[in-house]
N, C-alpha and C. Protein backbone atom coordinates (compact mmCIF):
# COMPACT_ATOMS: atom_id res chain seq x y z
N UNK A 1 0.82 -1.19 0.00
CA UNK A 1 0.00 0.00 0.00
C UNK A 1 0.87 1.26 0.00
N UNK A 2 2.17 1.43 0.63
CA UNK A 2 2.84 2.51 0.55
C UNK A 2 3.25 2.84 -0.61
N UNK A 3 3.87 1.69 -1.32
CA UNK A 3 4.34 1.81 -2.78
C UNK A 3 2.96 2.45 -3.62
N UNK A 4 2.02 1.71 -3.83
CA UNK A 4 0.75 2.37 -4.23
C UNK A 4 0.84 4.05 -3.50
N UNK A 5 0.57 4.54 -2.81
CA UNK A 5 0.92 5.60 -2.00
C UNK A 5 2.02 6.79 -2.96
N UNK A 6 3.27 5.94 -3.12
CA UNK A 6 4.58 6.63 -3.87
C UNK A 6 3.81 6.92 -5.20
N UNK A 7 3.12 5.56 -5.75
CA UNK A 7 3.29 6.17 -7.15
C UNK A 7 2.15 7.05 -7.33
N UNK A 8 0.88 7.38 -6.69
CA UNK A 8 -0.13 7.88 -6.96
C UNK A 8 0.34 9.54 -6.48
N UNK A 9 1.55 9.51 -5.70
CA UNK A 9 1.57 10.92 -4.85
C UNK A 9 2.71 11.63 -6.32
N UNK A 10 3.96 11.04 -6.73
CA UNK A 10 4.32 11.13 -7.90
C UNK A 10 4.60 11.45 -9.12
N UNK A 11 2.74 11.33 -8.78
CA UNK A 11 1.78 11.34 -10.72
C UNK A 11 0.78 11.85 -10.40
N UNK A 12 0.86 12.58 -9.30
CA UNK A 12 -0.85 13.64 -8.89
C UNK A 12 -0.22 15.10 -9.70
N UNK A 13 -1.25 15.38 -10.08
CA UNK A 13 -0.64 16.83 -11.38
C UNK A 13 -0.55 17.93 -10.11
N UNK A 14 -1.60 18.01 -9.23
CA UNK A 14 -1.30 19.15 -7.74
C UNK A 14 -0.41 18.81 -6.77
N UNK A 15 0.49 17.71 -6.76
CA UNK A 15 1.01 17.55 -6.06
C UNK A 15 2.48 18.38 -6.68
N UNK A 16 2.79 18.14 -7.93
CA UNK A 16 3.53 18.40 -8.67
C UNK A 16 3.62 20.10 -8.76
N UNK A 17 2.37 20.77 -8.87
CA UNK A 17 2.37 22.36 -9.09
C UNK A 17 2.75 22.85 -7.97
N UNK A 18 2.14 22.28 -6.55
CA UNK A 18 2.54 23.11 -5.41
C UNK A 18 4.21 22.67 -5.18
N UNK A 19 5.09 22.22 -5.74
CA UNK A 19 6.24 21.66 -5.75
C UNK A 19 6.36 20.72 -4.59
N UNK A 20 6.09 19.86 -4.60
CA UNK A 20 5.69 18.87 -3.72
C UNK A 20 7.10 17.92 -3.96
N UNK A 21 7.90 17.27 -3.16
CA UNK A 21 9.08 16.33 -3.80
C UNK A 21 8.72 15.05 -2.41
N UNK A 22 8.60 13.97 -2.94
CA UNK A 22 8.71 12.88 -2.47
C UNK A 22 10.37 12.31 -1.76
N UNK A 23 10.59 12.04 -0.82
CA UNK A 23 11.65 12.02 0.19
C UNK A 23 12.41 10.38 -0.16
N UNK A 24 11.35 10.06 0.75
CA UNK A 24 11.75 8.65 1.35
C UNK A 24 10.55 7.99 2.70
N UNK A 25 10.63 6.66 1.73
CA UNK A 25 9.13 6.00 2.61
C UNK A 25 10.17 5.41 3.87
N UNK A 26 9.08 5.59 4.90
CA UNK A 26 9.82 4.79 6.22
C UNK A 26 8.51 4.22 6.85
N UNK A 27 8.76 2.45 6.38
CA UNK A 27 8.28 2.17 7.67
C UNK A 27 6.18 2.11 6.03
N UNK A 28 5.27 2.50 7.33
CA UNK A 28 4.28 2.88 6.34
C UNK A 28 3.74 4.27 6.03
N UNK A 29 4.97 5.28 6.39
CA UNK A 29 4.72 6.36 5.98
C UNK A 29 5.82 7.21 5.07
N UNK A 30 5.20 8.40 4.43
CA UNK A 30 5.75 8.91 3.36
C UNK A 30 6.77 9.96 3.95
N UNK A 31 7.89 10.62 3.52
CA UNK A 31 8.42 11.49 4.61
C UNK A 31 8.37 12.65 2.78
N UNK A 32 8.06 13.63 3.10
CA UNK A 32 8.18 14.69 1.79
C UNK A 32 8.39 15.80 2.00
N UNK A 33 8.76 17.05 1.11
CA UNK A 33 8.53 18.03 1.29
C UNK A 33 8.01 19.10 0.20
N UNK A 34 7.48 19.86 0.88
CA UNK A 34 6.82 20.90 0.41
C UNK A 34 7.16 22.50 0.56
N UNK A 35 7.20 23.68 -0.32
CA UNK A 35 7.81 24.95 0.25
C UNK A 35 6.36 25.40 1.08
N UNK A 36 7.19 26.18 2.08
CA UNK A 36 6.01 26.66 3.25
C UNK A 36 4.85 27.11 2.65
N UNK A 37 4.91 28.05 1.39
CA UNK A 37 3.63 28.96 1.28
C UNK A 37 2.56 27.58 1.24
N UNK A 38 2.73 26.55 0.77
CA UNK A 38 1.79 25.70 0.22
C UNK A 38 1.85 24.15 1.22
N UNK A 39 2.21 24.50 2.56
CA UNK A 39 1.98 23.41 3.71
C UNK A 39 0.58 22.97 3.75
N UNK A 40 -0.24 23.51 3.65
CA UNK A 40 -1.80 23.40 4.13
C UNK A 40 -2.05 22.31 3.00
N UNK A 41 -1.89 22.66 1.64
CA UNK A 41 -2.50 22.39 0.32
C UNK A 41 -1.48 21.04 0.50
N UNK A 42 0.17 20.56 0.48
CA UNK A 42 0.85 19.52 0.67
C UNK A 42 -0.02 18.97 1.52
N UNK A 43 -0.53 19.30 2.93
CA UNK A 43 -1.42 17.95 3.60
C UNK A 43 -2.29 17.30 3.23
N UNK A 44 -2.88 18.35 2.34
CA UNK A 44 -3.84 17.41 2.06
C UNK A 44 -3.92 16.75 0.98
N UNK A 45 -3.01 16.74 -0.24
CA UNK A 45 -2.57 16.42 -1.21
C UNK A 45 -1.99 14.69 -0.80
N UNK A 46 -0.89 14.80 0.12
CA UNK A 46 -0.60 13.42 0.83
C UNK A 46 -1.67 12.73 1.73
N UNK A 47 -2.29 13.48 2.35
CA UNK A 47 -3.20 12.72 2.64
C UNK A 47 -4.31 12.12 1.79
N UNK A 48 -4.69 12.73 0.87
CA UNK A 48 -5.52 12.39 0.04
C UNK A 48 -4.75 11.02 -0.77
N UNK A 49 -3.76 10.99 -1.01
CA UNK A 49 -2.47 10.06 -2.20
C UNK A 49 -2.86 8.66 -1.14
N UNK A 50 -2.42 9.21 -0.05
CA UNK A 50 -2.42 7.96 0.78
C UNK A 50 -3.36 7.11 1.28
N UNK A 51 -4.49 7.99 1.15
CA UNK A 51 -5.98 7.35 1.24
C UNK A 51 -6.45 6.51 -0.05
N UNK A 52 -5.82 7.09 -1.05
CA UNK A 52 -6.49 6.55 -1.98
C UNK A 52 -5.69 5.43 -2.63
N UNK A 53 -4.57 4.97 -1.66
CA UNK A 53 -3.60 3.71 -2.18
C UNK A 53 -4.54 2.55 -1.51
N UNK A 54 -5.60 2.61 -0.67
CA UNK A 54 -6.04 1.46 0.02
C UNK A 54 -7.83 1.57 -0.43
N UNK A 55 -8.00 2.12 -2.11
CA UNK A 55 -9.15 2.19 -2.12
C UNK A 55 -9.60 0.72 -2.15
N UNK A 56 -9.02 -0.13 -2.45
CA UNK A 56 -9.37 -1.41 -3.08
C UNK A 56 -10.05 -2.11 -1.81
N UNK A 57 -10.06 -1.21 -0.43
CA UNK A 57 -10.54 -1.93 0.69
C UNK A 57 -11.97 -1.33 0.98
N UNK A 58 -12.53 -2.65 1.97
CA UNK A 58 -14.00 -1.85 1.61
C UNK A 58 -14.22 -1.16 2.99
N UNK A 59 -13.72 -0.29 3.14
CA UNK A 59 -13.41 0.69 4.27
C UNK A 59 -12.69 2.07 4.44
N UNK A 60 -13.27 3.12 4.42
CA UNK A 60 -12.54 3.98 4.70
C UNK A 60 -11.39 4.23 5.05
N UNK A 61 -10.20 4.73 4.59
CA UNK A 61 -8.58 4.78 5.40
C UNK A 61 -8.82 6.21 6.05
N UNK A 62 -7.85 6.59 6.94
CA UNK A 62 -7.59 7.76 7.13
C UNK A 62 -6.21 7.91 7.32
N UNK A 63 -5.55 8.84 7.09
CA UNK A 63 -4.07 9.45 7.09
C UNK A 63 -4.17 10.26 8.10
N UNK A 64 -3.04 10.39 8.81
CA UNK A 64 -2.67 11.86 9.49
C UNK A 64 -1.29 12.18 9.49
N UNK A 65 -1.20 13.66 8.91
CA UNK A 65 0.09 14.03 8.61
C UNK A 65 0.22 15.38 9.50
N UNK A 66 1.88 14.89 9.71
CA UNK A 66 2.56 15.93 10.40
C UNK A 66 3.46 16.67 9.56
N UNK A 67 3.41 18.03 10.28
CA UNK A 67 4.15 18.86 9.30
C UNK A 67 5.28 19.49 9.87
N UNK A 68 6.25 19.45 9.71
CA UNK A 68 7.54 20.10 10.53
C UNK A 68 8.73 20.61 9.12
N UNK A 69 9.55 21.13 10.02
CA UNK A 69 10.55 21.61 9.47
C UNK A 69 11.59 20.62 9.43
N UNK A 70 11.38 19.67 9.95
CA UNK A 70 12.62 18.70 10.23
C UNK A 70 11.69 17.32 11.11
N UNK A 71 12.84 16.30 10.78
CA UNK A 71 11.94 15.16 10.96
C UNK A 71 11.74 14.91 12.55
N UNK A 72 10.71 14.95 13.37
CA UNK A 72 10.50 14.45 14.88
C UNK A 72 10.73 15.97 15.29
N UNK A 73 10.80 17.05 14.83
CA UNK A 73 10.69 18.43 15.26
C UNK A 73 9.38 18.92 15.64
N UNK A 74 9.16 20.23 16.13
CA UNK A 74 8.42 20.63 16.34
C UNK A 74 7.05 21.35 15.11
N UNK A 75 5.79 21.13 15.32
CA UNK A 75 4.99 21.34 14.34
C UNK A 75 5.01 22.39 13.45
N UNK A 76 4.71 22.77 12.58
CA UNK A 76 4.75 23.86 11.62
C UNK A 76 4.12 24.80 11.90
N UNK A 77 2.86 24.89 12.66
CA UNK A 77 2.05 25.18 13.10
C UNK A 77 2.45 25.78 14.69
N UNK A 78 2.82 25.15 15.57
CA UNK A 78 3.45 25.08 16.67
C UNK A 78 4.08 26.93 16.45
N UNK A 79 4.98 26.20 15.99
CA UNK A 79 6.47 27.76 15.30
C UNK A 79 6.45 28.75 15.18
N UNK A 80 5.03 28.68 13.71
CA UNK A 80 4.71 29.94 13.32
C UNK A 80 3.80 30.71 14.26
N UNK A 81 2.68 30.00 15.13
CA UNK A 81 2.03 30.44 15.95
C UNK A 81 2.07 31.17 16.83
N UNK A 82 3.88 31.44 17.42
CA UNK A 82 4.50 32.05 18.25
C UNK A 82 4.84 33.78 17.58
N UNK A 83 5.09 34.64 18.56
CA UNK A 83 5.45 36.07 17.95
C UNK A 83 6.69 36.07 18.21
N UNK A 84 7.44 36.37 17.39
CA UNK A 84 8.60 36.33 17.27
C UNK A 84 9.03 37.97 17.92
N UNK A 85 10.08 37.59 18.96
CA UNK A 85 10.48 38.94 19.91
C UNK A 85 11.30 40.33 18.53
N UNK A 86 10.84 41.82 19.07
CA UNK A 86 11.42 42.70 18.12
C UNK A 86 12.46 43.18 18.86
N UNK A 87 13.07 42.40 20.11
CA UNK A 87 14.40 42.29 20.52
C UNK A 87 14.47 41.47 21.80
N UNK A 88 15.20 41.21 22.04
CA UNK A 88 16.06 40.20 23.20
C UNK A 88 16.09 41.65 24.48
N UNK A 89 15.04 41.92 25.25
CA UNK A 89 14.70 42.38 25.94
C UNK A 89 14.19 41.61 27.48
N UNK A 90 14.95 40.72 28.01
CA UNK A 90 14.25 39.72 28.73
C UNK A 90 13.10 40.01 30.04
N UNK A 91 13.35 41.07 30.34
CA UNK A 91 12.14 41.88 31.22
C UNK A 91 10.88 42.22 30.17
N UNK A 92 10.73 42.62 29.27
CA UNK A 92 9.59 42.95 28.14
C UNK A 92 8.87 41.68 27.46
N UNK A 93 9.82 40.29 27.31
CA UNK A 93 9.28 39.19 26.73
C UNK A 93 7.92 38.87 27.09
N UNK A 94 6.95 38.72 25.96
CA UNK A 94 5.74 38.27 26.08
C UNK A 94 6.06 36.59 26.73
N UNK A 95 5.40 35.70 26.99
CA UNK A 95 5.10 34.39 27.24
C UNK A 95 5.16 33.54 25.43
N UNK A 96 4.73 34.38 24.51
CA UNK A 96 4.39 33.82 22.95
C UNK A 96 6.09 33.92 22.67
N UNK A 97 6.62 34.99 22.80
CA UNK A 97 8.27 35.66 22.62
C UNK A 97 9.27 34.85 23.16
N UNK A 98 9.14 34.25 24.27
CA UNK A 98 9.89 33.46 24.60
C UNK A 98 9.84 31.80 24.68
N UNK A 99 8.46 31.42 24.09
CA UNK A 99 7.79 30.15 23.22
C UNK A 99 8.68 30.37 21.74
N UNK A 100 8.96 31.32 21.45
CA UNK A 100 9.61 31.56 19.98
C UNK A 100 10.48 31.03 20.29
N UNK A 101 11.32 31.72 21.18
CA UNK A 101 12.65 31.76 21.45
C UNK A 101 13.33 30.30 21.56
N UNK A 102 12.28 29.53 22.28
CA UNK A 102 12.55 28.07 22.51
C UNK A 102 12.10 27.59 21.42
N UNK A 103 11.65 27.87 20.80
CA UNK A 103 10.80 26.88 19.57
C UNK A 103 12.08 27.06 18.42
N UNK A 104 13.18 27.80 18.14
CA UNK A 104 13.91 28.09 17.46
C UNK A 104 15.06 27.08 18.23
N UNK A 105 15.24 27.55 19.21
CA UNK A 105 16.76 26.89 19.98
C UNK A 105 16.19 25.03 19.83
N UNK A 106 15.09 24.62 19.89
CA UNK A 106 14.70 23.30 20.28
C UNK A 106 15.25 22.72 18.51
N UNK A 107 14.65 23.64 17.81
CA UNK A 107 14.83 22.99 16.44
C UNK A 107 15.73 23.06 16.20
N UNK A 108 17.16 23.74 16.50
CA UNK A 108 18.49 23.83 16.22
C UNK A 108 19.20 22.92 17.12
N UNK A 109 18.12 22.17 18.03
CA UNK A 109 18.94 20.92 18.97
C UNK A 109 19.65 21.25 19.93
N UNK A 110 18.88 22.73 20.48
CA UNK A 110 19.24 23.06 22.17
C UNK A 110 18.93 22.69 23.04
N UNK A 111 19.45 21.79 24.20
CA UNK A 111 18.51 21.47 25.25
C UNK A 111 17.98 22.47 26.52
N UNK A 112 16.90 22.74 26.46
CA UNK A 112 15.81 23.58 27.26
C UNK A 112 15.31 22.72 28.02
N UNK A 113 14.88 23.52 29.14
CA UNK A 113 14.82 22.98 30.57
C UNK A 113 13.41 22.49 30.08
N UNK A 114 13.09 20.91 31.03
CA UNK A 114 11.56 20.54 30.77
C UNK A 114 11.19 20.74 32.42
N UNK A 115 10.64 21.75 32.00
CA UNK A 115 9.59 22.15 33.59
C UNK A 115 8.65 21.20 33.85
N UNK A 116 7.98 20.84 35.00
CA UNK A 116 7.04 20.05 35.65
C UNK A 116 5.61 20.88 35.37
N UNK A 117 4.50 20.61 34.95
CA UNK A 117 3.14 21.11 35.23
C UNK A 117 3.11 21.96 36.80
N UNK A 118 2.13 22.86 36.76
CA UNK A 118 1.90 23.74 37.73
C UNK A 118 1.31 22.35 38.96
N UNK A 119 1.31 21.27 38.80
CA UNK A 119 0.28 20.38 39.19
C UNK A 119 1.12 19.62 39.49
N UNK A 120 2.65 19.68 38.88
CA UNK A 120 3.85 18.60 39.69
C UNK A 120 3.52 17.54 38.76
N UNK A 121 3.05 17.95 37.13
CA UNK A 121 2.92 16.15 36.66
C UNK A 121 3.94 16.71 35.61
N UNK A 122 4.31 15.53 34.88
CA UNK A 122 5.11 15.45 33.71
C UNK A 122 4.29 16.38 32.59
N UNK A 123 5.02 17.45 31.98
CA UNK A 123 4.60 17.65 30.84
C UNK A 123 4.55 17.47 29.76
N UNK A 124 3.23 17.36 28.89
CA UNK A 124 3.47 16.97 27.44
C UNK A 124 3.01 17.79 26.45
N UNK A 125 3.36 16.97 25.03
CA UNK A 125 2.94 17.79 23.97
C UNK A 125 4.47 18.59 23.73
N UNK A 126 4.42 20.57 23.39
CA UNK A 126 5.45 20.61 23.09
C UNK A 126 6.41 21.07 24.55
N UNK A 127 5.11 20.99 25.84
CA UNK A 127 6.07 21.32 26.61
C UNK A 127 7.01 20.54 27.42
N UNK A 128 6.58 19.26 27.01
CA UNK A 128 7.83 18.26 26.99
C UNK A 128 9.06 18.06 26.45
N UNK A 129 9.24 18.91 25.38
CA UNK A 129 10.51 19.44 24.58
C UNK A 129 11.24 20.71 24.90
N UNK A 130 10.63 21.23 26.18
CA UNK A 130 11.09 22.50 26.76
C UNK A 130 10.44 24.10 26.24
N UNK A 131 9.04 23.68 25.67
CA UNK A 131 8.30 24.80 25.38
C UNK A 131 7.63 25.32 26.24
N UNK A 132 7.74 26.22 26.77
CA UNK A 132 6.78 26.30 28.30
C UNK A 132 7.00 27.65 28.44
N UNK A 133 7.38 28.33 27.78
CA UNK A 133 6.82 30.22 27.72
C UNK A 133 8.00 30.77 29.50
N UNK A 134 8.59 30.29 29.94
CA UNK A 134 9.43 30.64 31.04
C UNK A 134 11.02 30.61 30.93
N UNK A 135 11.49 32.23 30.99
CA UNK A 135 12.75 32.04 30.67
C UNK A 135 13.59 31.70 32.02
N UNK A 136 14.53 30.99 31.70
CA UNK A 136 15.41 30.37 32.65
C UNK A 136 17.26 30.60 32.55
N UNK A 137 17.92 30.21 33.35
CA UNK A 137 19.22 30.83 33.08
C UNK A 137 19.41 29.78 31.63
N UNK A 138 19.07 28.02 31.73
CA UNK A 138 19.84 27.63 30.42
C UNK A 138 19.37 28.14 29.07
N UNK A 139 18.05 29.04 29.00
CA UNK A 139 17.54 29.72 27.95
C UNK A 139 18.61 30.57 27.87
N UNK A 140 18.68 31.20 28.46
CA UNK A 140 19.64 32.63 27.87
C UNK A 140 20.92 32.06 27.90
N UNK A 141 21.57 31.24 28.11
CA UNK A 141 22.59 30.44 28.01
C UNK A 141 22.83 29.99 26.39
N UNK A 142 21.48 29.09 26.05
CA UNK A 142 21.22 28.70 24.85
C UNK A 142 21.62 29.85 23.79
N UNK A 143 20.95 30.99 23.85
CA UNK A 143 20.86 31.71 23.08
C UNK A 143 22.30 32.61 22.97
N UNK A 144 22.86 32.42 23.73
CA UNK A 144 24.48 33.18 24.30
C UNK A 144 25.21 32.05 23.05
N UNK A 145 25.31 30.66 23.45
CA UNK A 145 25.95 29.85 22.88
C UNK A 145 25.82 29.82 21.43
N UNK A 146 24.46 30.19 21.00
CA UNK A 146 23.90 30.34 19.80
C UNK A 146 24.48 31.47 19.02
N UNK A 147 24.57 32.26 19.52
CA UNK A 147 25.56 33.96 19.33
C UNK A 147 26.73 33.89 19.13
N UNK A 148 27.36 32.99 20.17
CA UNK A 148 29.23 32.61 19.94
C UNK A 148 29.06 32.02 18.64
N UNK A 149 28.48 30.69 18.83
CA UNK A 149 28.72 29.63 17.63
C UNK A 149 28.55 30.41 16.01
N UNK A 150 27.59 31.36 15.94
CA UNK A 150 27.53 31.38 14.79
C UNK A 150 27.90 33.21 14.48
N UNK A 151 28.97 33.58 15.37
CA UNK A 151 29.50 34.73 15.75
C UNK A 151 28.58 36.33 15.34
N UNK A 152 28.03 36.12 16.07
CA UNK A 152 26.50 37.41 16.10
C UNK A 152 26.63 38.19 16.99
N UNK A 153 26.73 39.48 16.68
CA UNK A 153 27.27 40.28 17.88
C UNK A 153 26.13 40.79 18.33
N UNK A 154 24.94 41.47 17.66
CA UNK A 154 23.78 41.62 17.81
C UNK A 154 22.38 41.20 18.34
N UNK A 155 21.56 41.57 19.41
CA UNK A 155 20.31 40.66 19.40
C UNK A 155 19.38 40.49 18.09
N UNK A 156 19.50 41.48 17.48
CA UNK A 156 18.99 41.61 16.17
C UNK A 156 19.05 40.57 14.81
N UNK A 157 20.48 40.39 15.29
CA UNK A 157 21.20 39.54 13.95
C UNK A 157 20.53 38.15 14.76
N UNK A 158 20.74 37.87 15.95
CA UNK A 158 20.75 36.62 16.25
C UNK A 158 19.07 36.18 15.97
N UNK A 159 18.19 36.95 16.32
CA UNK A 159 16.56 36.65 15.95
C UNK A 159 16.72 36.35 14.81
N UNK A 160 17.40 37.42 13.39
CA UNK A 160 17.11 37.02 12.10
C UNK A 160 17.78 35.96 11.70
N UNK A 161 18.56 35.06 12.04
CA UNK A 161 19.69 34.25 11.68
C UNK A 161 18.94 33.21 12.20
N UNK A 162 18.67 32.75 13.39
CA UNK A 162 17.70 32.14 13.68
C UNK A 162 16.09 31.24 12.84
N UNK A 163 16.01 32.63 13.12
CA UNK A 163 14.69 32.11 12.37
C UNK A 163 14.79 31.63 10.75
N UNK A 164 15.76 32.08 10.10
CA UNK A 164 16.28 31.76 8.68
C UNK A 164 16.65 30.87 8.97
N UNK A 165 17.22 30.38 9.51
CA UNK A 165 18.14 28.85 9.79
C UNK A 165 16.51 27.77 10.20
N UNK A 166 15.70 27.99 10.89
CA UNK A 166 14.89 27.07 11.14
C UNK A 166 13.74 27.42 9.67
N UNK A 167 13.44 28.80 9.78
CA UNK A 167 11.89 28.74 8.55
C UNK A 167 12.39 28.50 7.25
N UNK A 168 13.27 28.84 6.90
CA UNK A 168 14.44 28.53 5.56
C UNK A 168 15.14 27.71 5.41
N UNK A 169 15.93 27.30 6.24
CA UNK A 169 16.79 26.53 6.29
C UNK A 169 17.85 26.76 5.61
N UNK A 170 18.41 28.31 6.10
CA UNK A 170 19.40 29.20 5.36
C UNK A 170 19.74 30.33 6.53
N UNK A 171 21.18 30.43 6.44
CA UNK A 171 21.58 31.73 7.24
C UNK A 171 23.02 32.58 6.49
């Protein structure tokens, strides 16, 4: 069924216009990509490909696709949802501003502190990956290290470099 899957996703004429490129199957799922403007329209394009490799069954399939910037990363959705800070002001940071902040360092493979629920339970979702809107010393640490490494003298430079490196995948 996956192979069915490959070739129908392939030889779909919209899959092809929104520039859609087929990756590599793992497992029983498709791994692909798509340029951002046209994420929404790629889901459902694969989902649709992939539903329709198991028409021959007399049952409904359903797909569910995730969308990231990188594979086992954080959602596409997740990312953009956040406001991205108009400087490294750490007294002024909104709660959304410093969800950015981590949502950038997490995808560049920083480790951020995983806080406990207000409730003392394990957190999940993305605040199990250290998304949790609270800046901490290894946050600003992160972002220090992030500054050396890719020699940014600026808070300015370091937001835009950042975010190009994760929404682009260019700096």
């Amino acid at each position: 069924m996956t192979k069915m899957a490959m070739l129908k996703l392939e030889h779909d004429d919209e899959w092809a216009e929104i520039g859609g490129k087929f990756l590599l199957p793992i497992h029983d799922e498709l791994m692909c990509e798509v340029p951002i403007e046209n994420v929404e329209k790629g889901e459902e394009v694969l989902a649709r490909c992939m539903c329709e490799a198991g028409d021959f069954f007399p049952f409904k399939l359903k797909c569910d696709v995730e969308t990231n910037f990188r594979w086992y990363g954080l959602s596409v959705q997740t990312i953009l949802s956040k406001d991205k800070p108009h400087q490294l002001d750490w007294d002024h940071l909104t709660e959304s501003n410093v969800e950015w902040l981590q949502c950038m360092l997490v995808e560049n493979e920083y480790t951020i502190p995983i806080l406990p629920e207000p409730d003392g339970s394990k957190p999940k979702g993305d605040r199990a990956k250290g998304v949790n809107g609270k800046i901490t010393d290894e946050l600003k640490e992160a972002v220090s290290s992030y500054m050396n490494r890719y020699q940014l003298s600026t808070d300015q430079e370091f937001l835009d470099h950042i975010e190009a490196k994760v929404i682009r995948g260019v700096y």
